[in-house]
PDB file of N, CA and C in Angstrom:
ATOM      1  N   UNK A   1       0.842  -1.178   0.000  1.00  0.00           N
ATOM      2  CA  UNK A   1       0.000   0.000   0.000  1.00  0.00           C
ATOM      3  C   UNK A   1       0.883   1.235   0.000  1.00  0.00           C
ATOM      4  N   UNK A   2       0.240   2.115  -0.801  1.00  0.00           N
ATOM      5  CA  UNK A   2       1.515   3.190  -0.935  1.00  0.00           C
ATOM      6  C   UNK A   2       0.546   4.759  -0.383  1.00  0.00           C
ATOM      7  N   UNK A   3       0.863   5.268   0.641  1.00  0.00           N
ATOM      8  CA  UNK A   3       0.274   6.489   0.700  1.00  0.00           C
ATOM      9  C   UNK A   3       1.206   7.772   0.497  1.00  0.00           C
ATOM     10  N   UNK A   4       0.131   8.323  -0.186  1.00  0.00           N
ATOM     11  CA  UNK A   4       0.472   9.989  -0.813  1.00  0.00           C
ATOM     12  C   UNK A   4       0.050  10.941   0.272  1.00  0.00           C
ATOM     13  N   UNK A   5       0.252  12.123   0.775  1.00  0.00           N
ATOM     14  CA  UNK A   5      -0.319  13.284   1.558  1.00  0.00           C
ATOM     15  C   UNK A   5       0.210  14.487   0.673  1.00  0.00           C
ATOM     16  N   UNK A   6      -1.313  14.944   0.527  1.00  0.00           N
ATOM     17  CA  UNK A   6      -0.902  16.441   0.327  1.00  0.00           C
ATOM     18  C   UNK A   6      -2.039  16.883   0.647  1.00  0.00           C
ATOM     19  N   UNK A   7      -2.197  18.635   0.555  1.00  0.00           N
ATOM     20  CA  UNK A   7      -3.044  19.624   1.069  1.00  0.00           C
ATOM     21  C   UNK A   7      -3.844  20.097   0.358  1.00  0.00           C
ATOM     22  N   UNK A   8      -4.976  20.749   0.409  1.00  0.00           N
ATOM     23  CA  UNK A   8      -5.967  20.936  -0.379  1.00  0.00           C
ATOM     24  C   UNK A   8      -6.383  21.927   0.132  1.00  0.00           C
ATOM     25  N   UNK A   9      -6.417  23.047   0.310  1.00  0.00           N
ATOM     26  CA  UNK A   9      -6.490  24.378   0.924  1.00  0.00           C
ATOM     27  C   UNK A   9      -5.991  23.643   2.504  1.00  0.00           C
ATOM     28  N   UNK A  10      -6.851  23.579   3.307  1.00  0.00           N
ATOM     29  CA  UNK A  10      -6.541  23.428   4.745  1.00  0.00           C
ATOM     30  C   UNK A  10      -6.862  21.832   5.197  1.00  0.00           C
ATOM     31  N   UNK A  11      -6.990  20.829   4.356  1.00  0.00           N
ATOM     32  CA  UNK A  11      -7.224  19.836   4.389  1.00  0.00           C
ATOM     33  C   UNK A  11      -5.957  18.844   3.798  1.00  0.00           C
ATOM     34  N   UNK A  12      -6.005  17.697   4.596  1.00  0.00           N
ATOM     35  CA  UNK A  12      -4.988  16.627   4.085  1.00  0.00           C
ATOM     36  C   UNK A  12      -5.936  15.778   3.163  1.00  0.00           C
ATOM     37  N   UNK A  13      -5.291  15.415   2.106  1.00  0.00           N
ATOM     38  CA  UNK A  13      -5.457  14.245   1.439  1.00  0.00           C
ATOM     39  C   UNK A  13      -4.700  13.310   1.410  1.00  0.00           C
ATOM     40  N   UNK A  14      -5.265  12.276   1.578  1.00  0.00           N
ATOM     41  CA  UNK A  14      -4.265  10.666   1.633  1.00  0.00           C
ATOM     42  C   UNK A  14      -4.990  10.224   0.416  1.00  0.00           C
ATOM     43  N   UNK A  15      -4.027   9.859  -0.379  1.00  0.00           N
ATOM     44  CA  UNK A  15      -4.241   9.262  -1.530  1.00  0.00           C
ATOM     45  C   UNK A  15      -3.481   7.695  -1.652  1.00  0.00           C
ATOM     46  N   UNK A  16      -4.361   6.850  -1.764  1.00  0.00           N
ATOM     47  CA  UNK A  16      -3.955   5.345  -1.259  1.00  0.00           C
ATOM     48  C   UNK A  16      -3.623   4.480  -3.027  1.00  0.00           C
ATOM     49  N   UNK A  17      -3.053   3.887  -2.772  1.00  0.00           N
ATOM     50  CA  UNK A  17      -2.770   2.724  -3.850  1.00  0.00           C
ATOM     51  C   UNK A  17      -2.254   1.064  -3.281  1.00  0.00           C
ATOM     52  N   UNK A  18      -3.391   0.522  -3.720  1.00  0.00           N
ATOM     53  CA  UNK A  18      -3.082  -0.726  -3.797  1.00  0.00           C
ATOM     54  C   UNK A  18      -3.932  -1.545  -2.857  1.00  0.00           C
ATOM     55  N   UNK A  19      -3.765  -2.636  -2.406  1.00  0.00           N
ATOM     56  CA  UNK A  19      -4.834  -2.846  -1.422  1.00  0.00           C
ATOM     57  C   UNK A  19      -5.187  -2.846   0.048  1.00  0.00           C
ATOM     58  N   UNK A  20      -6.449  -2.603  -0.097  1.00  0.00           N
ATOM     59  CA  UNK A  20      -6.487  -2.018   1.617  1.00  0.00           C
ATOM     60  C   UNK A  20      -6.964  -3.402   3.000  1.00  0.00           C
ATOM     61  N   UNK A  21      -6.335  -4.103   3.237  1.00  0.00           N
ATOM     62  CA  UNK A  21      -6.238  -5.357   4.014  1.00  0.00           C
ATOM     63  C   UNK A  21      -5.529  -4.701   5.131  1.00  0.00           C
ATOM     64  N   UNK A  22      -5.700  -6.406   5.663  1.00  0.00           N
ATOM     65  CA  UNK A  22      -4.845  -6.732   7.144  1.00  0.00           C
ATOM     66  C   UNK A  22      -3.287  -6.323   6.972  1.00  0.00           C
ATOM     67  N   UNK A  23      -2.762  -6.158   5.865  1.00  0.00           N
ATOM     68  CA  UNK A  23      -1.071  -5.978   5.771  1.00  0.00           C
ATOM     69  C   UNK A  23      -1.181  -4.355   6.040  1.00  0.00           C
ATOM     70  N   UNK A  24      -2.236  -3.738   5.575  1.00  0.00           N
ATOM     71  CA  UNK A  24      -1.990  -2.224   5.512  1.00  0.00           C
ATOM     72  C   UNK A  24      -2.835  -1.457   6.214  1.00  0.00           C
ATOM     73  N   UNK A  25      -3.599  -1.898   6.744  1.00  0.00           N
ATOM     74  CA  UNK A  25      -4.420  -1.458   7.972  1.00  0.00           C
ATOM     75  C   UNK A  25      -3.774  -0.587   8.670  1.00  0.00           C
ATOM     76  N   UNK A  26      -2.561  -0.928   9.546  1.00  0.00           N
ATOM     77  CA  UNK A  26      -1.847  -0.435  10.375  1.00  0.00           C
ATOM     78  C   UNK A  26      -1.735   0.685  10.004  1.00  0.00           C
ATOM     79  N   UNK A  27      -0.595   0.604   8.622  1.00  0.00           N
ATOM     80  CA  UNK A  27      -0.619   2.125   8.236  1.00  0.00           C
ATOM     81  C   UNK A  27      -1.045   2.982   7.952  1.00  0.00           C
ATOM     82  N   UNK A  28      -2.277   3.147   7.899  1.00  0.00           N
ATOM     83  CA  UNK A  28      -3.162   3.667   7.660  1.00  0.00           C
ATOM     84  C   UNK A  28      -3.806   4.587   9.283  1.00  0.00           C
ATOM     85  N   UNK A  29      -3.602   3.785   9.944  1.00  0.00           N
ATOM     86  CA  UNK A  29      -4.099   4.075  11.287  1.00  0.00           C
ATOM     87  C   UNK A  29      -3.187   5.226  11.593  1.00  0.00           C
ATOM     88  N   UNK A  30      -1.709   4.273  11.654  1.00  0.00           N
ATOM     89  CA  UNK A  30      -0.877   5.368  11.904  1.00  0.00           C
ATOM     90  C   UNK A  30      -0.584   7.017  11.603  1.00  0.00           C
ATOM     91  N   UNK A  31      -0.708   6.691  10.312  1.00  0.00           N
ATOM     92  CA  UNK A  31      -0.722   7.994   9.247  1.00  0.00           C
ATOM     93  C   UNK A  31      -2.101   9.248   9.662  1.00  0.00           C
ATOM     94  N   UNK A  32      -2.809   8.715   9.948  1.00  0.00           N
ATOM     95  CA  UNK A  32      -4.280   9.380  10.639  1.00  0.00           C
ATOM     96  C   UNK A  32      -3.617  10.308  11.816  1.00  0.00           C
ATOM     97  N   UNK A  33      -3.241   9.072  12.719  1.00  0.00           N
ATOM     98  CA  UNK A  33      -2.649   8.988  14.154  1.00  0.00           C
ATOM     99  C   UNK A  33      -1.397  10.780  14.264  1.00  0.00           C
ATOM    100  N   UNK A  34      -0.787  10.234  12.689  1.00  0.00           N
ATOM    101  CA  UNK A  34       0.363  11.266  12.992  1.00  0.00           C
ATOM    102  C   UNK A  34      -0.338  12.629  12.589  1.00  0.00           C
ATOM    103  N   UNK A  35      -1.225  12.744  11.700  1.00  0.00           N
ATOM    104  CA  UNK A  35      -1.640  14.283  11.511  1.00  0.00           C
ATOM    105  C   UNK A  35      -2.901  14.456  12.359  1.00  0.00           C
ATOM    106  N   UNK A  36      -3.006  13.390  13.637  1.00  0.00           N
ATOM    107  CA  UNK A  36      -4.143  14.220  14.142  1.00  0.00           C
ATOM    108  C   UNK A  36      -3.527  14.966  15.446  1.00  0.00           C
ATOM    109  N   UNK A  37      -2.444  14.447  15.721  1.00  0.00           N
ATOM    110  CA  UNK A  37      -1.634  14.883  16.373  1.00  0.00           C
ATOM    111  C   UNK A  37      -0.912  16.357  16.226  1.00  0.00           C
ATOM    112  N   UNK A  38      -0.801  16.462  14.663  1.00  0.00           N
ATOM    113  CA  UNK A  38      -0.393  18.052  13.869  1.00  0.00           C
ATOM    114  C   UNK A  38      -1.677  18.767  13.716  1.00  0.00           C
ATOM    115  N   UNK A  39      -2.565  18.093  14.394  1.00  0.00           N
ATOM    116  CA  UNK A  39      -3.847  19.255  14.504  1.00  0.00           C
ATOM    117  C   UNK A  39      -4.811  18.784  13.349  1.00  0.00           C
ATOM    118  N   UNK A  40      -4.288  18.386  12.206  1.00  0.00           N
ATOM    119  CA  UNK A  40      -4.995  17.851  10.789  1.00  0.00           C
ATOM    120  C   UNK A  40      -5.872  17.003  11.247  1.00  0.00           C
ATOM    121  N   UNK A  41      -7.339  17.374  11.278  1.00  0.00           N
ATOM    122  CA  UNK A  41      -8.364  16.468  11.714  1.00  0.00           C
ATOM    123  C   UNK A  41      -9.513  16.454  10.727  1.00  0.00           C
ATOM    124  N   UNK A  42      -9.572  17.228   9.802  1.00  0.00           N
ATOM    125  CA  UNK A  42     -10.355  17.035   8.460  1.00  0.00           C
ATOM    126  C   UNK A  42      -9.476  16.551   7.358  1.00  0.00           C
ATOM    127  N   UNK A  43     -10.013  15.036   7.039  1.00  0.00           N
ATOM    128  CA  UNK A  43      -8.729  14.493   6.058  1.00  0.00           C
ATOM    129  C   UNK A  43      -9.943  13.899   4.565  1.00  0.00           C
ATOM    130  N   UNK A  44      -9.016  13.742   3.876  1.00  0.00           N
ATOM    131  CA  UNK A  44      -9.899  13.137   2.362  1.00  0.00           C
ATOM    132  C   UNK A  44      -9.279  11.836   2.948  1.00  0.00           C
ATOM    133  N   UNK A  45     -10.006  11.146   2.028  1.00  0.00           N
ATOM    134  CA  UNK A  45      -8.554   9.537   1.926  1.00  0.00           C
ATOM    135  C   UNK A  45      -9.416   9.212   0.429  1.00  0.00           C
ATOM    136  N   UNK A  46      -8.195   9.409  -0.655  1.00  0.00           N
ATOM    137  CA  UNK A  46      -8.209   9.598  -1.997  1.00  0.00           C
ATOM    138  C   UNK A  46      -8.101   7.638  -1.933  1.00  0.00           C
ATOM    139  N   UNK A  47      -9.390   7.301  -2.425  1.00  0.00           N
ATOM    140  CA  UNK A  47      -9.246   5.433  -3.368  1.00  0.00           C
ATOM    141  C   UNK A  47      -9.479   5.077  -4.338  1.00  0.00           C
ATOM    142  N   UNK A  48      -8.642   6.527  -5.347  1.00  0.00           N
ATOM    143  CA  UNK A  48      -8.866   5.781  -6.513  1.00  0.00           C
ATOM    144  C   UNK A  48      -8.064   4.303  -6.935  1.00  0.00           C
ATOM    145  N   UNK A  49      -7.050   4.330  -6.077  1.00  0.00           N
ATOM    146  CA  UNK A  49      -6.164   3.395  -6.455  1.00  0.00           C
ATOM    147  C   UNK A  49      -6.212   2.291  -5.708  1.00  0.00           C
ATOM    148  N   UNK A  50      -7.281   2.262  -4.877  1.00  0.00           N
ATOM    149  CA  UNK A  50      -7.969   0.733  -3.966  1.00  0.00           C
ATOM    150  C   UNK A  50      -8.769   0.154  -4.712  1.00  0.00           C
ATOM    151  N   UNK A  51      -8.326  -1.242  -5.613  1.00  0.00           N
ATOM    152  CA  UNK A  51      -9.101  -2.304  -5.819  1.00  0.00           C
ATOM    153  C   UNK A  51      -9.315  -3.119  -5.372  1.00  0.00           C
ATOM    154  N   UNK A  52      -9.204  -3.099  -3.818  1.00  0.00           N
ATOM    155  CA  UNK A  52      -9.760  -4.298  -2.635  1.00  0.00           C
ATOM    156  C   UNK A  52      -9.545  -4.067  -1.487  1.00  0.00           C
ATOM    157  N   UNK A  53     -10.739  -3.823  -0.768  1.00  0.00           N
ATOM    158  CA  UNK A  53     -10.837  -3.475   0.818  1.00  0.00           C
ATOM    159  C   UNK A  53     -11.284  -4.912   1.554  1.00  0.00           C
ATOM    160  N   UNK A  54     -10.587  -5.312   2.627  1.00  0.00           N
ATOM    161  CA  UNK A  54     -11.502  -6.284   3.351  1.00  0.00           C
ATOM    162  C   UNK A  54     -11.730  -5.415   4.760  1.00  0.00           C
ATOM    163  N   UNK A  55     -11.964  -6.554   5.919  1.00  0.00           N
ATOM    164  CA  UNK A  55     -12.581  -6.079   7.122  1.00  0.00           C
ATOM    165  C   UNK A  55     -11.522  -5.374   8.081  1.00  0.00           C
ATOM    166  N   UNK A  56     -10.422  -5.676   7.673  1.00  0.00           N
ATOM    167  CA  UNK A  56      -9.352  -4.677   7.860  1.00  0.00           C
ATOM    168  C   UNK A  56      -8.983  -3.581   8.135  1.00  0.00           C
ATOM    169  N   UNK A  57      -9.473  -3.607   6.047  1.00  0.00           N
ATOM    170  CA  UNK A  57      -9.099  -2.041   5.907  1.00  0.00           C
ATOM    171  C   UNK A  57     -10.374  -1.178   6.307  1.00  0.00           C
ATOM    172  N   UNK A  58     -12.090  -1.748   6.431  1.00  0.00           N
ATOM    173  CA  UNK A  58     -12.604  -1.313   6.813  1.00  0.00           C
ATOM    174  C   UNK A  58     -12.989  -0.343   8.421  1.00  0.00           C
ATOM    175  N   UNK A  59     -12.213  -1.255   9.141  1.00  0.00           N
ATOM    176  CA  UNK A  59     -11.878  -1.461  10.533  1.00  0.00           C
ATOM    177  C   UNK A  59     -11.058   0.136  10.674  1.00  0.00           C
ATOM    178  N   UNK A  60     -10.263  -0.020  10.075  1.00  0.00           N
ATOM    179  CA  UNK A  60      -8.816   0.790  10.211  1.00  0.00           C
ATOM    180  C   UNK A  60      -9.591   2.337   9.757  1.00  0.00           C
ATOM    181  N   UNK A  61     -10.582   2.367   8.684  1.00  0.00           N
ATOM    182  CA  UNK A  61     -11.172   3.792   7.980  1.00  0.00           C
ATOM    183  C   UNK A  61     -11.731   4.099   9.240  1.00  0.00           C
ATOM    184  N   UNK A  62     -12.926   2.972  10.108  1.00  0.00           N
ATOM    185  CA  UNK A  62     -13.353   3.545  11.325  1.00  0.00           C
ATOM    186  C   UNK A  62     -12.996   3.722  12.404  1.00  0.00           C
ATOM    187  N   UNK A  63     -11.829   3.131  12.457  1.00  0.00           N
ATOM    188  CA  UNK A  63     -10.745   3.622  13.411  1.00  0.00           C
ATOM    189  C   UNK A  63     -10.689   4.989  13.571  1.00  0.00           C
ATOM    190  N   UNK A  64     -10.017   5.653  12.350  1.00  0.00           N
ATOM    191  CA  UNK A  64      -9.514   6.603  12.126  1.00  0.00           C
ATOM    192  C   UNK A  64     -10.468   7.726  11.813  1.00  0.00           C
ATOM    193  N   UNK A  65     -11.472   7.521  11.178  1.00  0.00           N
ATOM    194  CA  UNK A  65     -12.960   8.250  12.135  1.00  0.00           C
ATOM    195  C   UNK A  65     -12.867   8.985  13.611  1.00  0.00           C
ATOM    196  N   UNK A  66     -12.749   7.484  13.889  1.00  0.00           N
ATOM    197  CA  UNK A  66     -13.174   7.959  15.842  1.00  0.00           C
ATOM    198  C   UNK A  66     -11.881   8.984  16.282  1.00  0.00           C
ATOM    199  N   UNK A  67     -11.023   9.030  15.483  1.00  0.00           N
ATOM    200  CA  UNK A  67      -9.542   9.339  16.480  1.00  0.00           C
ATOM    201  C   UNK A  67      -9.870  10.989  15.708  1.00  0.00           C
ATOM    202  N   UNK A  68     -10.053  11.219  14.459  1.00  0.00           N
ATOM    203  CA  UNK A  68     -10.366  12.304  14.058  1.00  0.00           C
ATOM    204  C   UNK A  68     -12.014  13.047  14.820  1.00  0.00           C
ATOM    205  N   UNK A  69     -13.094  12.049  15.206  1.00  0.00           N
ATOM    206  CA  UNK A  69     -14.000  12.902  15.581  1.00  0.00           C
ATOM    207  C   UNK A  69     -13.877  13.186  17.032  1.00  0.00           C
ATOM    208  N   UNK A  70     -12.826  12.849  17.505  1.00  0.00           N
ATOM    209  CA  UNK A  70     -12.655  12.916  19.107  1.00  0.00           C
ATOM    210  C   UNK A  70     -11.649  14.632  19.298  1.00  0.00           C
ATOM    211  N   UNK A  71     -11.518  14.767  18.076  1.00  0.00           N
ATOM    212  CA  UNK A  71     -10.842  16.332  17.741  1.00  0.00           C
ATOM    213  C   UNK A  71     -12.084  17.258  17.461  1.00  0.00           C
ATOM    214  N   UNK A  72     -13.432  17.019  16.844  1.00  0.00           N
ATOM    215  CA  UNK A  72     -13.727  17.786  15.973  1.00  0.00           C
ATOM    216  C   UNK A  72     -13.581  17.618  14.637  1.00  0.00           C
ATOM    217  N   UNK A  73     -12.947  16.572  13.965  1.00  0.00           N
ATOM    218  CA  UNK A  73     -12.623  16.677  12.815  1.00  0.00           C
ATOM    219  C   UNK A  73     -13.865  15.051  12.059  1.00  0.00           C
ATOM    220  N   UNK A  74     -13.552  14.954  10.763  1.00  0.00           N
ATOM    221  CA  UNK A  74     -14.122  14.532   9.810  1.00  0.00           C
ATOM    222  C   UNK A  74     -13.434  13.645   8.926  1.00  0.00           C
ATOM    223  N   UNK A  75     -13.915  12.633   8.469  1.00  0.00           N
ATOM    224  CA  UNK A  75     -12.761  11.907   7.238  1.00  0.00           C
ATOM    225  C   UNK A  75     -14.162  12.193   5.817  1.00  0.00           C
ATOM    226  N   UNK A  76     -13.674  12.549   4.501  1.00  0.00           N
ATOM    227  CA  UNK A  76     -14.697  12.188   3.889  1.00  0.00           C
ATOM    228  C   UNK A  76     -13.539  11.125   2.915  1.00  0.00           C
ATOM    229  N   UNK A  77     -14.868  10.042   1.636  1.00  0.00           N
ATOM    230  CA  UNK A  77     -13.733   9.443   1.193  1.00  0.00           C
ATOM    231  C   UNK A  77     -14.216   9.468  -0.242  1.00  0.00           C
ATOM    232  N   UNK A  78     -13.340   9.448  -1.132  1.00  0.00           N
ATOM    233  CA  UNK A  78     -13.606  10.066  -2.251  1.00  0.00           C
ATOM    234  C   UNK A  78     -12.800   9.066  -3.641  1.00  0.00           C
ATOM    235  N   UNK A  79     -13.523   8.950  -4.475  1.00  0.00           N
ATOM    236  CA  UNK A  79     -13.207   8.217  -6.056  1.00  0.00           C
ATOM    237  C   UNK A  79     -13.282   6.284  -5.722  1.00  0.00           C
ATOM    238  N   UNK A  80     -14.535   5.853  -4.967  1.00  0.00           N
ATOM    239  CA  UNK A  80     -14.157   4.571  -4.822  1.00  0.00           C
ATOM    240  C   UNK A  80     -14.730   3.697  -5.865  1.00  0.00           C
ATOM    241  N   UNK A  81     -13.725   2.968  -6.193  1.00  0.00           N
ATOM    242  CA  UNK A  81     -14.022   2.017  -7.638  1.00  0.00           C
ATOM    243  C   UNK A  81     -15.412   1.368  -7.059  1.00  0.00           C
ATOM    244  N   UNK A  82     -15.792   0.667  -8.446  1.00  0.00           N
ATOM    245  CA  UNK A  82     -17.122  -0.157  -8.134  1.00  0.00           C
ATOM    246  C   UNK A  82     -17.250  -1.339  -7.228  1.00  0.00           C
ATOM    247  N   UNK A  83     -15.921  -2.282  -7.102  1.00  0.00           N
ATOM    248  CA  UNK A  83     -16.147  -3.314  -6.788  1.00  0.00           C
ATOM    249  C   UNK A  83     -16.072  -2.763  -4.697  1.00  0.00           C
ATOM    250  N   UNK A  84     -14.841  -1.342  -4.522  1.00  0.00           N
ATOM    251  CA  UNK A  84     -15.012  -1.061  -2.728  1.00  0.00           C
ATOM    252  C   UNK A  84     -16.193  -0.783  -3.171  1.00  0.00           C
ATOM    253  N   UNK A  85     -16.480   0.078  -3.754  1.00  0.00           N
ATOM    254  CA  UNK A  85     -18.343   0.763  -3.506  1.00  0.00           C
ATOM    255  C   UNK A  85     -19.288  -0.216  -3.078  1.00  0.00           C
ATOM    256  N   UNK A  86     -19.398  -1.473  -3.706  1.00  0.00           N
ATOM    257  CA  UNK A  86     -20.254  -2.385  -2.740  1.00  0.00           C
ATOM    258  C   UNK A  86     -20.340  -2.844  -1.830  1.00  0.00           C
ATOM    259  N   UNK A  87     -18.713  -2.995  -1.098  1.00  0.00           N
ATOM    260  CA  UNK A  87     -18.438  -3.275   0.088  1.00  0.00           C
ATOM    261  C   UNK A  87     -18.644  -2.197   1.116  1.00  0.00           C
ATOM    262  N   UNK A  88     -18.491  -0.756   0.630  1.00  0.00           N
ATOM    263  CA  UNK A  88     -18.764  -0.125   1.839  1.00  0.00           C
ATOM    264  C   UNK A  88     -20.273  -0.017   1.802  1.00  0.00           C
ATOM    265  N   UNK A  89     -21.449   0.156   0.590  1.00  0.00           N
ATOM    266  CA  UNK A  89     -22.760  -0.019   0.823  1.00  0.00           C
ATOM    267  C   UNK A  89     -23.394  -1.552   1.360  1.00  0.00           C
ATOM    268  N   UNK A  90     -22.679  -2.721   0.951  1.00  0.00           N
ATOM    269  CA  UNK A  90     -23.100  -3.574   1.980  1.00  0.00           C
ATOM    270  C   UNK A  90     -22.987  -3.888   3.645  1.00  0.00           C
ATOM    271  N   UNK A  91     -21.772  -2.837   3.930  1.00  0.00           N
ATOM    272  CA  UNK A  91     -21.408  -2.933   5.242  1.00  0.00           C
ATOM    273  C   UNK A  91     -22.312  -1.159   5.825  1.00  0.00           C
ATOM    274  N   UNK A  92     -23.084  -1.193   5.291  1.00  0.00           N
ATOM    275  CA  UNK A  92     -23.791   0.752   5.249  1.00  0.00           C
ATOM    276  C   UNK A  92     -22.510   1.497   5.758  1.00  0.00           C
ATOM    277  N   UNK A  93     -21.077   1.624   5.664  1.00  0.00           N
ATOM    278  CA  UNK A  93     -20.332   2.526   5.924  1.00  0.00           C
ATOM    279  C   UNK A  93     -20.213   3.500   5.087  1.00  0.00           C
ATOM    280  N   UNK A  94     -21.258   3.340   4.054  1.00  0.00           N
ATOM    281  CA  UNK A  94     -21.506   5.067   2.777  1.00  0.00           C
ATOM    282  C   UNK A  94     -22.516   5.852   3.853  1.00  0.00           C
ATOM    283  N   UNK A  95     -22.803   5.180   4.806  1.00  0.00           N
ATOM    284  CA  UNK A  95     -24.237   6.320   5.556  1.00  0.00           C
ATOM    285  C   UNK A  95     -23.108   6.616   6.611  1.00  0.00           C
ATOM    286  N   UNK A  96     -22.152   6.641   6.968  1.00  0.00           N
ATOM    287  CA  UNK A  96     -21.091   7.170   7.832  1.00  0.00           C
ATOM    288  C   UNK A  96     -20.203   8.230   7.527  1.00  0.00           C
ATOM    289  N   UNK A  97     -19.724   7.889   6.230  1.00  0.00           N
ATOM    290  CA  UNK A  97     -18.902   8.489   5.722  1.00  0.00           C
ATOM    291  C   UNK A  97     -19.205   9.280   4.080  1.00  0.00           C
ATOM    292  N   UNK A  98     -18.533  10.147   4.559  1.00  0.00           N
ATOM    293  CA  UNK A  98     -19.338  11.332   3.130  1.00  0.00           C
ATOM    294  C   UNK A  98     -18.296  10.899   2.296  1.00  0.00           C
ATOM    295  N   UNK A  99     -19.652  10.067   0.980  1.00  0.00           N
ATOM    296  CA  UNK A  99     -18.750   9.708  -0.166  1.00  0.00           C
ATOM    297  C   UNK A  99     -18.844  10.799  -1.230  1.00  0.00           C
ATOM    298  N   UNK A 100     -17.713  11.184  -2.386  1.00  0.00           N
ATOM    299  CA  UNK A 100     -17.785  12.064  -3.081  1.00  0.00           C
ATOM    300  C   UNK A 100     -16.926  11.260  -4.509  1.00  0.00           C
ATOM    301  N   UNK A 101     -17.163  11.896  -5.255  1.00  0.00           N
ATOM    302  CA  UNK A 101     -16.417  11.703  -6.819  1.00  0.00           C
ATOM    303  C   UNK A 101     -15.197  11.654  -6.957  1.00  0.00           C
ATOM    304  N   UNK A 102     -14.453  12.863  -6.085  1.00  0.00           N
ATOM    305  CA  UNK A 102     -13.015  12.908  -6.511  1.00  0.00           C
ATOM    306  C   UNK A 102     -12.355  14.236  -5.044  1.00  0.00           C
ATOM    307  N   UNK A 103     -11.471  14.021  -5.303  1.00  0.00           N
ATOM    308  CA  UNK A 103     -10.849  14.550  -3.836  1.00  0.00           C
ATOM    309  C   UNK A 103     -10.691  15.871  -3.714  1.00  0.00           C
ATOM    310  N   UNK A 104     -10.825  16.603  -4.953  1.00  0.00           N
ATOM    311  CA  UNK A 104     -11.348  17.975  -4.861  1.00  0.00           C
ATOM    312  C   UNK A 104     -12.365  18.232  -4.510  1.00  0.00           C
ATOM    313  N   UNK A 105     -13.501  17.548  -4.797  1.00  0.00           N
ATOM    314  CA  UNK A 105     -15.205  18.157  -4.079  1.00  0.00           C
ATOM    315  C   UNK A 105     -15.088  17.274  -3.004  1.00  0.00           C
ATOM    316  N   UNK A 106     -14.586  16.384  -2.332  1.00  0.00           N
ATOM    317  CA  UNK A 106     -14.551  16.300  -0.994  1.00  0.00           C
ATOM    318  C   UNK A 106     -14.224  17.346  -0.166  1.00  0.00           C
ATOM    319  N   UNK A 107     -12.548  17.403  -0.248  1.00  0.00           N
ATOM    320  CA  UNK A 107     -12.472  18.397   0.483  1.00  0.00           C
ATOM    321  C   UNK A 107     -12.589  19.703  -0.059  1.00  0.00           C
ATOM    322  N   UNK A 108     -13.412  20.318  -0.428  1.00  0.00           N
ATOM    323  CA  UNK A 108     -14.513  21.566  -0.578  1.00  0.00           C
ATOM    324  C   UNK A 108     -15.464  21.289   0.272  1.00  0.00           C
ATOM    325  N   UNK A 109     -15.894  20.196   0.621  1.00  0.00           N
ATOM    326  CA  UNK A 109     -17.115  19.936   1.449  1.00  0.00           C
ATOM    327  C   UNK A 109     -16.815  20.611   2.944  1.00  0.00           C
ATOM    328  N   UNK A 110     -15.713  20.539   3.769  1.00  0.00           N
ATOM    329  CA  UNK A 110     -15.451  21.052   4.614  1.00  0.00           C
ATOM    330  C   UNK A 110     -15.875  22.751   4.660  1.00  0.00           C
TER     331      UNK A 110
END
């Protein structure tokens, strides 16, 4: 799993590639962990480049939810291929998390 960060006016974007499992969970947590700590508590997490989430990587997005809404802050998640899109509407984590098209009108949503 390869993560990207960059800024978007006052917002982080994590832009992910590859797949989101039990191997990469962690990092994912972590990476949350370290900019919520730098105050960064409204984050995108860019998937265009996730073609497979399991309970993991699901785990790890709501993880990192809670650690951001315990600031005040927000995750929205933005560009998810068709095959995550069913997994997060079968698990209803699209009624949790504000899904959007692409990681510019996410974070505008803030």
């Amino acid at each position: 799993m390869k993560i990207r960060q960059e800024m978007i006016q006052n917002v982080a974007v994590l832009s992910l590639e590859g797949r989101l499992d039990a191997s990469s969970a962690k990092d994912i947590k972590e990476t949350v962990s370290s900019l919520s700590k730098e105050n960064h508590v409204n984050l995108v997490i860019d998937m265009a480049g996730v073609d497979f989430i399991d309970s993991s990587g699901l785990g790890s997005l709501v993880s990192s939810l809670r650690t951001v809404n315990k600031q005040g802050g927000d995750i929205k998640i933005s560009a998810l291929q068709a095959q995550v899109r069913s997994v997060f509407e079968l698990t209803r984590l699209h009624r949790i998390f504000g899904i959007y098209d692409d990681k510019t009108a996410a974070a505008m949503s803030f």
